[in-house]
N, C-alpha and C. Protein backbone atom coordinates (compact mmCIF):
# COMPACT_ATOMS: atom_id res chain seq x y z
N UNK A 1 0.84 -1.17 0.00
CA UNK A 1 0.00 0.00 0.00
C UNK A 1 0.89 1.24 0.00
N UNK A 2 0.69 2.37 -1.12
CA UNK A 2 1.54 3.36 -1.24
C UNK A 2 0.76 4.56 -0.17
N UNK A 3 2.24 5.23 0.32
CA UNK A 3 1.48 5.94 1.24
C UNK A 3 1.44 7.76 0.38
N UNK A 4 0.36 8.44 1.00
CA UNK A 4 0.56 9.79 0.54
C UNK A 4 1.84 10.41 0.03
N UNK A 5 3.06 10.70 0.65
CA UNK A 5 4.16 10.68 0.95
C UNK A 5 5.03 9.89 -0.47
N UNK A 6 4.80 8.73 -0.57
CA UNK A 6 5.30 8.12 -1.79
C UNK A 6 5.09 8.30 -2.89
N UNK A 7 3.75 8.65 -3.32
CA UNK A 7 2.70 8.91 -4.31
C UNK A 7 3.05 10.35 -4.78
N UNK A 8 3.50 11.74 -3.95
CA UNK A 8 4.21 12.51 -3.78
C UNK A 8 5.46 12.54 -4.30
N UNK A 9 6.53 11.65 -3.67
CA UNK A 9 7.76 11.22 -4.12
C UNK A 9 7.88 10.73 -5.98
N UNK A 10 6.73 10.31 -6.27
CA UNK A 10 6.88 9.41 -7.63
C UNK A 10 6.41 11.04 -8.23
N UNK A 11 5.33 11.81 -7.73
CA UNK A 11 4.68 13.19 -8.81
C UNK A 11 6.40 13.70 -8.67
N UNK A 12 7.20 13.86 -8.09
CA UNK A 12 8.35 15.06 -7.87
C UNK A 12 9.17 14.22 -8.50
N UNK A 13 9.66 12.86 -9.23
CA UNK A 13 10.15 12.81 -9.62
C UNK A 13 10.15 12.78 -11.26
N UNK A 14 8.63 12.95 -10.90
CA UNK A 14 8.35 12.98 -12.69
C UNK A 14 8.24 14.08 -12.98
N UNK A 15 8.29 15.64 -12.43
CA UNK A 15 8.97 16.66 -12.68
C UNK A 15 10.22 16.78 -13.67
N UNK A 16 9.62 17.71 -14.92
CA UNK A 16 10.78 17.76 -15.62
C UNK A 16 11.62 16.21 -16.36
N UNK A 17 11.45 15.11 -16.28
CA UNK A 17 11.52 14.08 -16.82
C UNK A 17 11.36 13.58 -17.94
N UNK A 18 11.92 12.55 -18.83
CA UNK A 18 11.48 12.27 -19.92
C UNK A 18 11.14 10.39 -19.95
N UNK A 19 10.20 10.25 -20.28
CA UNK A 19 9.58 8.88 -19.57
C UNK A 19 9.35 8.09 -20.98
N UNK A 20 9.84 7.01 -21.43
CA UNK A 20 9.17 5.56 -22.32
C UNK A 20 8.52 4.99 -21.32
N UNK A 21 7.16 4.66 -22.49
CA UNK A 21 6.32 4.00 -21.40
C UNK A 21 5.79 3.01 -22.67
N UNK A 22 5.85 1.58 -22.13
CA UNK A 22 5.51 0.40 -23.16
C UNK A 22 4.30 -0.33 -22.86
N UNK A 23 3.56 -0.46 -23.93
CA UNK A 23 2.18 -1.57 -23.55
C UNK A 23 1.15 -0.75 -22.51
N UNK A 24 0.87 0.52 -22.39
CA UNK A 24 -0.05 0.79 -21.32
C UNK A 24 -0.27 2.39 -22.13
N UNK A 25 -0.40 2.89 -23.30
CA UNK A 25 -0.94 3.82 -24.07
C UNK A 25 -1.64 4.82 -22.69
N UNK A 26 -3.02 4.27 -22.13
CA UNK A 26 -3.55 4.87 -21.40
C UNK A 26 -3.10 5.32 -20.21
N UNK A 27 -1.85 4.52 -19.96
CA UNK A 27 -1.38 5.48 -18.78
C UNK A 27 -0.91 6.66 -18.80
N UNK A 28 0.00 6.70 -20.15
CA UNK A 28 0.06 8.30 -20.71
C UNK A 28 -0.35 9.13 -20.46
N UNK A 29 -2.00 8.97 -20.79
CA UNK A 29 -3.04 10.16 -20.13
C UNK A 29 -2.75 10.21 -18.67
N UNK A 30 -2.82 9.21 -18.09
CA UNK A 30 -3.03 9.15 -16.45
C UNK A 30 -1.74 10.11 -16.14
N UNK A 31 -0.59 9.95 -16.46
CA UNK A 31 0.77 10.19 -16.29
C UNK A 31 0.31 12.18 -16.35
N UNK A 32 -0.18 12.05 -17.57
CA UNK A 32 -0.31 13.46 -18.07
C UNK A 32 -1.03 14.66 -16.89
N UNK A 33 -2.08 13.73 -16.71
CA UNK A 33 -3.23 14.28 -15.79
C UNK A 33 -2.52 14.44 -14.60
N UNK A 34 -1.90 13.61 -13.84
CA UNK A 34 -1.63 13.54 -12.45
C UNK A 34 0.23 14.29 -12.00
N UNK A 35 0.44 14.60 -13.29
CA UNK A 35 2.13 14.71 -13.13
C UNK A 35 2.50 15.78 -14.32
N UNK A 36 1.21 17.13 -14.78
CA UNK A 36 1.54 17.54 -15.77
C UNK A 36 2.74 18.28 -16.11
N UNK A 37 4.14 18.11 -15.27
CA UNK A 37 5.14 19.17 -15.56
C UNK A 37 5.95 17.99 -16.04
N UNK A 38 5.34 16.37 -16.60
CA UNK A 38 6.85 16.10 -16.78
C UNK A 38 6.89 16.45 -18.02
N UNK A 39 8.39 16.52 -18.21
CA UNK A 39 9.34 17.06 -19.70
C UNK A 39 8.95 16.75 -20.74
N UNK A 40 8.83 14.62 -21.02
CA UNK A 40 8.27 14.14 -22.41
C UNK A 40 8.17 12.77 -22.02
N UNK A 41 6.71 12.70 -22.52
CA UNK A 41 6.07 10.84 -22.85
C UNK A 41 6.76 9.99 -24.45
N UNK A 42 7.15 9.30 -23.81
CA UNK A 42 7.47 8.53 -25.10
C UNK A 42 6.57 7.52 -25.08
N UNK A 43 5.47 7.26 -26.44
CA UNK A 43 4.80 5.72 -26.20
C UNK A 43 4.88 5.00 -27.47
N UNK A 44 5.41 4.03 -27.06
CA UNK A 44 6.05 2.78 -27.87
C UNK A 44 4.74 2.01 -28.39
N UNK A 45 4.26 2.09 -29.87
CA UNK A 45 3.17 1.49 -30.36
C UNK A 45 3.99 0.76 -31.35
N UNK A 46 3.27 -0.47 -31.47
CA UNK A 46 3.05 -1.27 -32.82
C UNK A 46 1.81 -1.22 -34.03
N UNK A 47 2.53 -0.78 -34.98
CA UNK A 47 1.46 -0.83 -36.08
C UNK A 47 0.57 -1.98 -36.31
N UNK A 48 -0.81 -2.03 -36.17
CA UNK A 48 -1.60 -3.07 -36.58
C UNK A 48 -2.59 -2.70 -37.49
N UNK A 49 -3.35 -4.03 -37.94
CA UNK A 49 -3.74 -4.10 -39.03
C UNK A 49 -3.96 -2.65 -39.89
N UNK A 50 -2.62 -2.34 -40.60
CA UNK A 50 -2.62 -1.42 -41.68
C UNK A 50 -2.66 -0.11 -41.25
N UNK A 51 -2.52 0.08 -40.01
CA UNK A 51 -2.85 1.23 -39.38
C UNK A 51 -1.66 1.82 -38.64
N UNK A 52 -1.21 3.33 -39.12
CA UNK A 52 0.35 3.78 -38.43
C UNK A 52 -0.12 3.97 -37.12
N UNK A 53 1.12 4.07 -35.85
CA UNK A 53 1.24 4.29 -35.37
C UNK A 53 0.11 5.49 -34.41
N UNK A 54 0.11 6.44 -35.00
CA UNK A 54 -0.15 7.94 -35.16
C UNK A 54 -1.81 7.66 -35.24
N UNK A 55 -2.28 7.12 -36.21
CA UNK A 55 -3.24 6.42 -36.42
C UNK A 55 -4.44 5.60 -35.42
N UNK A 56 -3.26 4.98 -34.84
CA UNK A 56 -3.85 3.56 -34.20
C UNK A 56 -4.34 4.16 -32.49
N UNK A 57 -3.16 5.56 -32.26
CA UNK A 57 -3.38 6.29 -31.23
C UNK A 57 -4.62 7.23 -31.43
N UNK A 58 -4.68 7.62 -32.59
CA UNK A 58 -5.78 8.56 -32.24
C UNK A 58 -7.41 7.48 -32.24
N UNK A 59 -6.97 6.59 -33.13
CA UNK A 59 -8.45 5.61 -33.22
C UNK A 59 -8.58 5.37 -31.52
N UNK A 60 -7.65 4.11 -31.14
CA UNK A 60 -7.87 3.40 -30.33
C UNK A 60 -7.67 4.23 -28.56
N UNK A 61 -6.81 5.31 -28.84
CA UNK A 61 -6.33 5.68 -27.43
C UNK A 61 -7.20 7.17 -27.03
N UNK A 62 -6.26 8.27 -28.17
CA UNK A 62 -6.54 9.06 -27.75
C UNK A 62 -8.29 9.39 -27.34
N UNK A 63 -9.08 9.21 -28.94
CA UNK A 63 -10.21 8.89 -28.79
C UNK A 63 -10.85 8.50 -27.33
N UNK A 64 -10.68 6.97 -27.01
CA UNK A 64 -11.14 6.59 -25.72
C UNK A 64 -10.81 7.45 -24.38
N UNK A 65 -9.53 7.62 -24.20
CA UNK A 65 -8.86 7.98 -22.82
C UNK A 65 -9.06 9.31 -22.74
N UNK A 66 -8.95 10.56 -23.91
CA UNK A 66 -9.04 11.88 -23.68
C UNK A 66 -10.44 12.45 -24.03
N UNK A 67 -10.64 11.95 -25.10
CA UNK A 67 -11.85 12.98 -25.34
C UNK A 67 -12.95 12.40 -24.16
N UNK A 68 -13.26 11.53 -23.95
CA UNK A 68 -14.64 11.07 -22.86
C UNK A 68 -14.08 11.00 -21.40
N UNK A 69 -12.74 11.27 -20.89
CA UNK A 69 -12.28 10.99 -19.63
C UNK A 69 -12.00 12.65 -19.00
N UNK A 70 -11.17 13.23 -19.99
CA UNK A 70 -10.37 13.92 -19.78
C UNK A 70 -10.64 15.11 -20.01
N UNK A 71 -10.15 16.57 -19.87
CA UNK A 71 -10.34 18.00 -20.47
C UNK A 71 -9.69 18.05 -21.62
N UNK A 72 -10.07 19.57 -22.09
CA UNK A 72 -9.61 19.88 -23.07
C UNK A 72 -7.46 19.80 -22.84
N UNK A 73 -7.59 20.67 -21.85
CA UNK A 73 -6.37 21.05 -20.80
C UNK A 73 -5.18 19.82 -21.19
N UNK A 74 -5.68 18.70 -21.07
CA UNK A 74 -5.04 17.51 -21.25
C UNK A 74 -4.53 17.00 -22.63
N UNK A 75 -5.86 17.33 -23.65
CA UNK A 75 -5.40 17.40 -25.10
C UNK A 75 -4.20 18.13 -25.58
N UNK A 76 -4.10 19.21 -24.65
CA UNK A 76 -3.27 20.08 -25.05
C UNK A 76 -1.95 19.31 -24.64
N UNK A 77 -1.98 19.38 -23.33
CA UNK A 77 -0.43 18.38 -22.96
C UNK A 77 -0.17 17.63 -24.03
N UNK A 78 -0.95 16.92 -23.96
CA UNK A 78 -0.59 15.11 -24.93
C UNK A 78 -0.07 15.77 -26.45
N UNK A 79 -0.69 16.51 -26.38
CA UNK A 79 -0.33 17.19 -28.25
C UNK A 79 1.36 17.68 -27.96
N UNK A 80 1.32 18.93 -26.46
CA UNK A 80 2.70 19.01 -26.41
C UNK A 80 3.68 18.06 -26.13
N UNK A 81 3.43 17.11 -25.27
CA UNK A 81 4.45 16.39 -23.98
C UNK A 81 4.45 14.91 -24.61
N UNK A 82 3.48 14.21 -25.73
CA UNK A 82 3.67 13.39 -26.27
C UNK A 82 4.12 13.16 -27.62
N UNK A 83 5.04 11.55 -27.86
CA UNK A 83 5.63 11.71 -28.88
C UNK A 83 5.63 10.42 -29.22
N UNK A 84 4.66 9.70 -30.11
CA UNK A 84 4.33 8.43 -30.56
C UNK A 84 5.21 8.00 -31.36
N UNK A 85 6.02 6.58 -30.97
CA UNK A 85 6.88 5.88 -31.41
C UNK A 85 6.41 4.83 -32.05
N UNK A 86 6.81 5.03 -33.36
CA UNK A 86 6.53 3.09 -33.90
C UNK A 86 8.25 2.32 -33.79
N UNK A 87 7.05 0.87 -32.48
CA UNK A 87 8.39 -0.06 -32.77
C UNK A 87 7.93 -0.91 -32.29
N UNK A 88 8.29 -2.10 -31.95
CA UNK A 88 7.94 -3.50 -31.66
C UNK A 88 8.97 -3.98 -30.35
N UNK A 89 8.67 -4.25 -28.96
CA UNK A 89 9.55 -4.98 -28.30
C UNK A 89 10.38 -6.39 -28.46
N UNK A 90 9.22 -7.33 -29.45
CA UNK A 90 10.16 -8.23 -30.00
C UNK A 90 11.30 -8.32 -30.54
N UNK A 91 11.94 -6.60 -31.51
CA UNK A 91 12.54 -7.14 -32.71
C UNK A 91 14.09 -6.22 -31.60
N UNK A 92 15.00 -6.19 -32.42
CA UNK A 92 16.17 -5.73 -31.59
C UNK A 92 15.93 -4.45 -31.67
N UNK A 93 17.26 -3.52 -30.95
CA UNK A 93 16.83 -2.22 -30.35
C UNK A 93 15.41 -1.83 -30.62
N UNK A 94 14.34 -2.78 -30.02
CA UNK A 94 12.63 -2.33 -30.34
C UNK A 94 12.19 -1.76 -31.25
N UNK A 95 12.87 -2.32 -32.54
CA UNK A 95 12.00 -2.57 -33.98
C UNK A 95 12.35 -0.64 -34.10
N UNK A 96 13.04 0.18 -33.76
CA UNK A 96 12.80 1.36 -33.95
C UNK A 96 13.85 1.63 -35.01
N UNK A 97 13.41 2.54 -36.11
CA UNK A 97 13.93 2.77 -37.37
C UNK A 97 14.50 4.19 -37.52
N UNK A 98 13.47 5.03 -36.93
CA UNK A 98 13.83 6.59 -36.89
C UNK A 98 15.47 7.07 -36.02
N UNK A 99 16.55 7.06 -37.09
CA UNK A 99 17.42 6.86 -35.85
C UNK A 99 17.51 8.26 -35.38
N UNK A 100 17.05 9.42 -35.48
CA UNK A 100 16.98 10.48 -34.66
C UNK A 100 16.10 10.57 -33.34
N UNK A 101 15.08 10.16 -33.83
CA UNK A 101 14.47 9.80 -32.38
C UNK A 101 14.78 8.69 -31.75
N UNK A 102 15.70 7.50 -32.36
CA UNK A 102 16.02 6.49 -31.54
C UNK A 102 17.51 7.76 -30.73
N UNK A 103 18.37 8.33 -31.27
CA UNK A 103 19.24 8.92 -30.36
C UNK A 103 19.08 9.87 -29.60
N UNK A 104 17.88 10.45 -29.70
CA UNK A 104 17.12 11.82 -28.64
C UNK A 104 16.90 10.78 -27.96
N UNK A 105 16.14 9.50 -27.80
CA UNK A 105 15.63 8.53 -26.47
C UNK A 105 16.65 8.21 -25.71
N UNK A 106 17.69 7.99 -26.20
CA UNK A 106 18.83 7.35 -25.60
C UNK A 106 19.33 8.62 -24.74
N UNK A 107 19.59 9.36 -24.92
CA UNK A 107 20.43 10.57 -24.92
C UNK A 107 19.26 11.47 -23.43
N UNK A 108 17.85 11.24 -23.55
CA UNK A 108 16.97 11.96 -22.94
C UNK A 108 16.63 11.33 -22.10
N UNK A 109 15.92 10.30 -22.22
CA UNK A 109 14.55 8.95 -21.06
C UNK A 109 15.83 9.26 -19.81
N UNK A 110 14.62 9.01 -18.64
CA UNK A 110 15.27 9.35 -17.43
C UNK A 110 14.37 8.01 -16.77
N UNK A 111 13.33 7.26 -17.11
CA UNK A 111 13.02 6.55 -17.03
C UNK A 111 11.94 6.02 -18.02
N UNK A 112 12.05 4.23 -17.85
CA UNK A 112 11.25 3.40 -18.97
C UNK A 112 10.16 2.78 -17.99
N UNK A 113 9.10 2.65 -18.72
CA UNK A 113 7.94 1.65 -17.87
C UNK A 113 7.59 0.53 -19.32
N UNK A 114 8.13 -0.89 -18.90
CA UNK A 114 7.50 -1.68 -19.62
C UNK A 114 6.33 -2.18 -18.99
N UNK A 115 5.11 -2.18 -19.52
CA UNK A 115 4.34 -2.98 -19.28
C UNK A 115 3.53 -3.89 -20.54
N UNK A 116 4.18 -4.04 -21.36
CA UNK A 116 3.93 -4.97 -22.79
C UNK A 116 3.76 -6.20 -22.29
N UNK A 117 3.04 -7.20 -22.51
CA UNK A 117 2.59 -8.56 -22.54
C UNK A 117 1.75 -8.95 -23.23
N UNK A 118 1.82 -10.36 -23.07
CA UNK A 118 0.71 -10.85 -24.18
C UNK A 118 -0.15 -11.47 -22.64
N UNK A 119 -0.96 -11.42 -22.44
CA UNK A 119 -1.78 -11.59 -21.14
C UNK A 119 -2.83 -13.28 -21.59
N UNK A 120 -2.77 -13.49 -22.71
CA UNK A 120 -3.47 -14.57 -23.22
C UNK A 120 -2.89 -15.80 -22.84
N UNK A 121 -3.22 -16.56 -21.39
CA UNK A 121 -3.16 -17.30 -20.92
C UNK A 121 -2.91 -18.47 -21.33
N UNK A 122 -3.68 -19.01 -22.65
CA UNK A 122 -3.33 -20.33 -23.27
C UNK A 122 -2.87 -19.63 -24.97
N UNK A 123 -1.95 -18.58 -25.21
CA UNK A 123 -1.20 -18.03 -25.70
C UNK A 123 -0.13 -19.25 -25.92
N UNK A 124 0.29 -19.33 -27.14
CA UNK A 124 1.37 -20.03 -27.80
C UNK A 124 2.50 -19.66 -27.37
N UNK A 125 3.09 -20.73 -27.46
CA UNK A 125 4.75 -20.43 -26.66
C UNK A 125 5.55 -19.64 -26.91
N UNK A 126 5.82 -20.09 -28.74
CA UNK A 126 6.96 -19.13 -29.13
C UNK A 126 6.27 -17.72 -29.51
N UNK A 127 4.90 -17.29 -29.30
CA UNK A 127 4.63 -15.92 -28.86
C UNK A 127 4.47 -15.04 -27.72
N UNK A 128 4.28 -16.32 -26.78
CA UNK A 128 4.65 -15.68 -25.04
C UNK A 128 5.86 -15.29 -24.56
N UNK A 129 6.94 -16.06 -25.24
CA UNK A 129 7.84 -16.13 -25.16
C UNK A 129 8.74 -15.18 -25.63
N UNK A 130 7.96 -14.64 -27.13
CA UNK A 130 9.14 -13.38 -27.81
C UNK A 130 8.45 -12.49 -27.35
N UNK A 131 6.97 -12.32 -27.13
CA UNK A 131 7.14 -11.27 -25.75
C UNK A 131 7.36 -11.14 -24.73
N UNK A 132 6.57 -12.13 -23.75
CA UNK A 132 6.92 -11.78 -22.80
C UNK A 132 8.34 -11.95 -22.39
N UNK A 133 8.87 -12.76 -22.58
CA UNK A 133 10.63 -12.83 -22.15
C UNK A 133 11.62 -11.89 -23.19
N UNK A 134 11.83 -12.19 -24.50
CA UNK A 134 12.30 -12.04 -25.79
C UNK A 134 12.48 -10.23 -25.41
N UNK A 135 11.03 -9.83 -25.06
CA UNK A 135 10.54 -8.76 -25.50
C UNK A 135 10.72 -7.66 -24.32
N UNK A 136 10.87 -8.37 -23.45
CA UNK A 136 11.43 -7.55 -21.55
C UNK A 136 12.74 -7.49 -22.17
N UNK A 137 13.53 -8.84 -22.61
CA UNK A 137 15.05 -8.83 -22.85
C UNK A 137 15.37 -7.26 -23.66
N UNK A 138 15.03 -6.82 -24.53
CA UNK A 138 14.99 -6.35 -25.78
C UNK A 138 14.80 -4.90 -24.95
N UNK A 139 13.58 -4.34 -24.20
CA UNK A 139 14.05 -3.69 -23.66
C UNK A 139 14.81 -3.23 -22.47
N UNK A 140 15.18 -4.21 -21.75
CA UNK A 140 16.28 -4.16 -20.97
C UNK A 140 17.36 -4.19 -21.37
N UNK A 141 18.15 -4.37 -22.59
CA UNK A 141 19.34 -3.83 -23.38
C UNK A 141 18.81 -2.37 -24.41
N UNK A 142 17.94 -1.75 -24.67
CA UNK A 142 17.55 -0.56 -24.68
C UNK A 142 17.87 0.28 -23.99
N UNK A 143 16.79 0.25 -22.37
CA UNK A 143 17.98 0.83 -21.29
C UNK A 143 18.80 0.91 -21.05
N UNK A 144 20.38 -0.08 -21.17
CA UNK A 144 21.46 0.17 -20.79
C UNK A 144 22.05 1.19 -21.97
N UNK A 145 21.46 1.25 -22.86
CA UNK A 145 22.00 2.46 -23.70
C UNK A 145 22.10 3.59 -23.47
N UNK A 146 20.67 4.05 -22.95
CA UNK A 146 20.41 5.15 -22.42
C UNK A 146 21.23 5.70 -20.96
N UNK A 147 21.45 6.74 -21.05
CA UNK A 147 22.57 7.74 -20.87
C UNK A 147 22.12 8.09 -19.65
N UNK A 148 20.85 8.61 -19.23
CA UNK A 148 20.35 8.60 -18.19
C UNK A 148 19.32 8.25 -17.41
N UNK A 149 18.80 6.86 -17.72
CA UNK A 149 17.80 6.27 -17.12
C UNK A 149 18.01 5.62 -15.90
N UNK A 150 17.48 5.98 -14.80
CA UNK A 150 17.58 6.19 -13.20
C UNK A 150 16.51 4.86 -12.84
N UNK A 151 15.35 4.50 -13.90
CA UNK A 151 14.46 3.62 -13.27
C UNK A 151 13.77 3.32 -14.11
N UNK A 152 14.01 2.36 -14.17
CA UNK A 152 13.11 0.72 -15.05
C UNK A 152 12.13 0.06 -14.27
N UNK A 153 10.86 -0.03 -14.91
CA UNK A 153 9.96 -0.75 -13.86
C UNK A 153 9.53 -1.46 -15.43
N UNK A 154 9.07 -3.16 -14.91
CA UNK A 154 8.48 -3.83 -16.00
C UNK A 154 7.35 -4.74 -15.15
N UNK A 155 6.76 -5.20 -15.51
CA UNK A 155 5.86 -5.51 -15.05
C UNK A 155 5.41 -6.89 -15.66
N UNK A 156 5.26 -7.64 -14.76
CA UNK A 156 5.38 -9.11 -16.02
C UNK A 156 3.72 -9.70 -15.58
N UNK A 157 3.25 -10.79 -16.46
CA UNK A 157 2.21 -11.60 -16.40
C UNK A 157 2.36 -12.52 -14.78
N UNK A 158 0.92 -12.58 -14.95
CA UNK A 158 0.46 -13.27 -13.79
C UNK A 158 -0.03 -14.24 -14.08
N UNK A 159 0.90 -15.86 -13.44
CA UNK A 159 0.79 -17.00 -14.00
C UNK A 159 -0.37 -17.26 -13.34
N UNK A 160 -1.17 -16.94 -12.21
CA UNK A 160 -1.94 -17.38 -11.50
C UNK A 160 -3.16 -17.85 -12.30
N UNK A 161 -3.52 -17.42 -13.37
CA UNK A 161 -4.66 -17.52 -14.30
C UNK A 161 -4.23 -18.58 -15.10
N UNK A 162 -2.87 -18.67 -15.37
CA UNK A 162 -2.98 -19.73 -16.30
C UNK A 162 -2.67 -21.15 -15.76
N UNK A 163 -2.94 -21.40 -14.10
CA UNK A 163 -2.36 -22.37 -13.44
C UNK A 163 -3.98 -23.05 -13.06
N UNK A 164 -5.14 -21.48 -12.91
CA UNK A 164 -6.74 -21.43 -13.15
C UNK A 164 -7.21 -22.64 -14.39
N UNK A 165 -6.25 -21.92 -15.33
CA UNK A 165 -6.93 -22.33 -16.87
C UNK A 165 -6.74 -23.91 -16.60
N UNK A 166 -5.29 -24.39 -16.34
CA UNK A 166 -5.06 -25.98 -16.30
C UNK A 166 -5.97 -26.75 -15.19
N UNK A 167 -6.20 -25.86 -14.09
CA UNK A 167 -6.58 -26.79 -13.03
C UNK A 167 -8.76 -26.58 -13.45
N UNK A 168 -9.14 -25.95 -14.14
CA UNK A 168 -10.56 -26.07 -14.52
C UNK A 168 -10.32 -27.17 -15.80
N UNK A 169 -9.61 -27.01 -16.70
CA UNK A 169 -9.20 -28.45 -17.58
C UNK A 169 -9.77 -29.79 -17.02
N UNK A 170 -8.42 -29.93 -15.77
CA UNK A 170 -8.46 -31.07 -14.96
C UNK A 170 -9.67 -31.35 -14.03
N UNK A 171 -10.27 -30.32 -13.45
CA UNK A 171 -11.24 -30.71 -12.25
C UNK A 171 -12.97 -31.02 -13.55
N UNK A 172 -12.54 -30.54 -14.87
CA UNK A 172 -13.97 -30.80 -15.74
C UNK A 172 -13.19 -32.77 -15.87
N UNK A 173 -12.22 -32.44 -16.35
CA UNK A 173 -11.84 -34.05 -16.87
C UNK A 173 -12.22 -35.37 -15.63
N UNK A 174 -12.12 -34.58 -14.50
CA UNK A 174 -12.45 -35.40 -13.11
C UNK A 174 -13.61 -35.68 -12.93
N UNK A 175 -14.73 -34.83 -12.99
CA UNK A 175 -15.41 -34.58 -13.30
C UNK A 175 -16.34 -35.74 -13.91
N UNK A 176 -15.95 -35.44 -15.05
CA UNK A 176 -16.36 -36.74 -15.79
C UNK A 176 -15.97 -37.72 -16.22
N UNK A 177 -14.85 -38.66 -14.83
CA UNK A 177 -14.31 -39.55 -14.42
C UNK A 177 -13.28 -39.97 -15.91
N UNK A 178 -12.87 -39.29 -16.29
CA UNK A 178 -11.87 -39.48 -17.34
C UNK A 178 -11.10 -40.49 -16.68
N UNK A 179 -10.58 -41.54 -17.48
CA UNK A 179 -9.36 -42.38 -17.32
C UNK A 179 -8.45 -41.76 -16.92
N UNK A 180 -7.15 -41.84 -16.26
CA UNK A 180 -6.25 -41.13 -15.97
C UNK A 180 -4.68 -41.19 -17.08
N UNK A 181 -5.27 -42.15 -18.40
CA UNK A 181 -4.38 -42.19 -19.25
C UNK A 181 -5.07 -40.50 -19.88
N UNK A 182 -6.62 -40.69 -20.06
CA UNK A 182 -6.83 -39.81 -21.13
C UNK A 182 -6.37 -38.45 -20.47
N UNK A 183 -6.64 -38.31 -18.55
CA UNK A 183 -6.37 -37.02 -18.09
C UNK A 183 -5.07 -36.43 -18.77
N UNK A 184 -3.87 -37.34 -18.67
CA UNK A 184 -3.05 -37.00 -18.70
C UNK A 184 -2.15 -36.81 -20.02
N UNK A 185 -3.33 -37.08 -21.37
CA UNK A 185 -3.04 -37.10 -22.55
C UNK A 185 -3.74 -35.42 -22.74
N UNK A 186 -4.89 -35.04 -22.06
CA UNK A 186 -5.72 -34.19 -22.27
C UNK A 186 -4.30 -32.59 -22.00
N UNK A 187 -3.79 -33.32 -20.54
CA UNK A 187 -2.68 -32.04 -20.25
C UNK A 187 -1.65 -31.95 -21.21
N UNK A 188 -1.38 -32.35 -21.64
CA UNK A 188 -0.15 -32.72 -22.52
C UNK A 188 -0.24 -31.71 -23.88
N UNK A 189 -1.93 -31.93 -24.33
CA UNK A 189 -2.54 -31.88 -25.33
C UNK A 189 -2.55 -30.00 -25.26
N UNK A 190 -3.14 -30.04 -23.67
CA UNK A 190 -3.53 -28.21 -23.25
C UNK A 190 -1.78 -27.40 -23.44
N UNK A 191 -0.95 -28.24 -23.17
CA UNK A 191 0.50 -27.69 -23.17
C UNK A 191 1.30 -27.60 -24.81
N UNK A 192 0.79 -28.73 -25.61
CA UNK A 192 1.28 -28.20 -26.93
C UNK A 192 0.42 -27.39 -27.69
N UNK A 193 -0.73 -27.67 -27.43
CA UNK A 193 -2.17 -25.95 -28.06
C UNK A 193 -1.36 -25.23 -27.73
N UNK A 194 -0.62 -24.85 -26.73
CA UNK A 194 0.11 -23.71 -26.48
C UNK A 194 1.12 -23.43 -27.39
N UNK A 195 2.03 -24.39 -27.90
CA UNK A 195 3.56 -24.31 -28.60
C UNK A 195 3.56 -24.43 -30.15
């Protein structure tokens, strides 16, 4: 539990700051709203279906998070204090191409927030994997580039759901007194769906 005092400590350090923030678009706003003097948002998007970057923020983010949440006041920040990145955590130095803004990031971020995952529980391996691991890796050698980044926070998946997913599998297969050859063909079965 964060106390007043801490919550405090995190607004004063995001004073004047320049922040990457991965996989959490909407915190941006939050960031914006609650901490409006920091320096610059960096948010790390991936292009999807056919849609830039720039694009995909105003459809999917800005749209939702500012115009129905937020003031005008805030539009304004995000227009100044934000600066939409296309890149991918999977690919090396995070899929980023622009090398001027890849050397202003390096040179500026004072801190990174990954929170990118693939949260899809019975999610395929070698895609859980180049994100969630592959894809933390990828930006955790990002950061060490950077010149002055003071604090990395990442934030990883919570196996607890997918330990849910296997054990409702098993207690249906019990259930309906499955053989214990087939139970254990059935798990096997739930573990390569995955790979």
């Amino acid at each position: 539990m964060s106390t007043d005092m801490e919550v405090v400590s995190v607004l004063q350090y995001l004073d004047n700051k320049s922040v990457l923030v991965i996989g959490a678009a909407g915190f941006c706003g939050e960031i914006l709203r609650v901490a409006p003097n920091v320096k610059k948002l960096y948010l790390l998007l991936r292009a999807s279906d056919g849609k830039s970057v720039t694009q995909r923020f105003n459809d999917e983010i800005l749209g939702k998070v500012v115009k129905e949440k937020y003031s005008p006041k805030l539009h304004h920040l995000i227009t100044e204090k934000l600066t939409i990145v296309q890149g991918d955590i999977c690919l090396d130095d995070l899929g980023l191409q622009n090398s001027d803004l890849t050397h202003e990031m390096v040179q500026e971020l004072d801190a990174i927030v990954n929170l990118s995952e693939t949260t899809k529980f019975d999610e395929r391996y070698d895609v859980a994997l180049g994100i969630n691991t592959f894809g933390a890796l990828n930006v955790l050698n990002f950061a060490k580039r950077c010149a002055k980044v003071k604090v990395f926070v990442h934030v990883s998946t919570d196996t607890d759901n997918e330990k849910k997913l296997v054990q409702e599998k098993l207690d249906q297969l019990r259930a309906a007194e499955a053989p214990p050859k087939t139970i254990t063909q059935a798990m096997e079965d739930l573990g390569l769906a995955r790979f």
